[in-house]
Protein backbone atom coordinates (compact mmCIF):
# COMPACT_ATOMS: atom_id res chain seq x y z
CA UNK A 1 -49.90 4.31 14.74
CA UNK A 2 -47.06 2.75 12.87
CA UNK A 3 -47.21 1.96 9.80
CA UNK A 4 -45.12 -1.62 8.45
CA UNK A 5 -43.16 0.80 6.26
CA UNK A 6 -42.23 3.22 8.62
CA UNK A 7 -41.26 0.61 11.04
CA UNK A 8 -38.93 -1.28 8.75
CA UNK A 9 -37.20 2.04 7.69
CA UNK A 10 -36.35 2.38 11.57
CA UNK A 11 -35.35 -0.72 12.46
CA UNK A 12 -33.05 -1.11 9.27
CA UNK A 13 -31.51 2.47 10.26
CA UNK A 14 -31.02 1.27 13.83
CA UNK A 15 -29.17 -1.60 12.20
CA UNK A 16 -26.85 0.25 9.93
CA UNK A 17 -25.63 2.06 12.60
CA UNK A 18 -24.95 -0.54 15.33
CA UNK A 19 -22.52 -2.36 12.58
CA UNK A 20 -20.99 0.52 11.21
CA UNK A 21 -19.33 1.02 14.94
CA UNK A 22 -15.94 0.51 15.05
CA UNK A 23 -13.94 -2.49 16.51
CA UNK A 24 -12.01 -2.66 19.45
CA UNK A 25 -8.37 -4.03 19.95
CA UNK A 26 -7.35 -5.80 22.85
CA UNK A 27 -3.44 -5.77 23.40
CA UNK A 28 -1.83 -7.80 25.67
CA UNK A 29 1.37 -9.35 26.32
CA UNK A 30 -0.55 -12.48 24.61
CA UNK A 31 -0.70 -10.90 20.99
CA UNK A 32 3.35 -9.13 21.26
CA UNK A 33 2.69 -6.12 24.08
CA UNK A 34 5.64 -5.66 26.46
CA UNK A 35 3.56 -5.26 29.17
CA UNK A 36 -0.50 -5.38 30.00
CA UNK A 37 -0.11 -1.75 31.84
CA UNK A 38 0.14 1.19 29.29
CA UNK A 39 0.86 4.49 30.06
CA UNK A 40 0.68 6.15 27.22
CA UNK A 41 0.03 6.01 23.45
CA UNK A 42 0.83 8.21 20.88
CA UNK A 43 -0.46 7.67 16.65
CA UNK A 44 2.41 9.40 14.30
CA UNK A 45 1.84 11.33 10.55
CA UNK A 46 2.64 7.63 9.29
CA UNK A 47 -0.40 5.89 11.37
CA UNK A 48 1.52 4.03 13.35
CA UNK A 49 0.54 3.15 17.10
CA UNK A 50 2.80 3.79 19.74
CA UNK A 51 2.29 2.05 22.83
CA UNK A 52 4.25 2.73 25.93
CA UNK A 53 4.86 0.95 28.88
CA UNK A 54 6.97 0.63 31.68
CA UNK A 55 9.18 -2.21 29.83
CA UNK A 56 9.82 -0.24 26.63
CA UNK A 57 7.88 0.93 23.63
CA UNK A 58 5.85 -0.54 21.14
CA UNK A 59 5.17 -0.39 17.65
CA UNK A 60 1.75 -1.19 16.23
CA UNK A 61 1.23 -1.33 12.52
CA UNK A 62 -2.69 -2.51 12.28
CA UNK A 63 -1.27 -6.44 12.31
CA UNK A 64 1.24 -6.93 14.61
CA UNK A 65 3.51 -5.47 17.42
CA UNK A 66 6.83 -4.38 17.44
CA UNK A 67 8.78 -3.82 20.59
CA UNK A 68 11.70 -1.41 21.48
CA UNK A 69 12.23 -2.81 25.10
CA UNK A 70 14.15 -0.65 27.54
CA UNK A 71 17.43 -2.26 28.57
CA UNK A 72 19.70 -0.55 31.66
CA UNK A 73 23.04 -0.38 30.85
């Protein structure tokens, strides 16, 4: 059988690891994105994302979005 001890040190273990998980980002054309499709992405030596789509490429720096949209001409 359990005992209260041995319980509590599981189910504060448990606990540590479910909040240590990381986050998850949602980017859409909402928060900067040039488009909701993305087809690639790509994270350079300097930790910058690189998203691409099919309307240009986009630059994401941990707070915002910068985009590099693809113009014919």
């Amino acid at each position: 059988m359990w005992s209260k001890s041995g319980l509590f040190f599981i189910l504060f273990s448990f606990s540590k690891t479910v909040f240590a998980q990381p986050g998850f980002m949602h980017f859409t054309v909402k928060n900067g994105l040039s488009q909701n499709a993305i087809t690639c992405i790509y994270k350079d030596k300097r930790g910058f994302i690189w998203l691409g789509t099919q309307d240009g490429l986009n630059q994401f720096d941990g707070q915002k979005i910068k985009q590099y949209r693809y113009e014919v001409g």
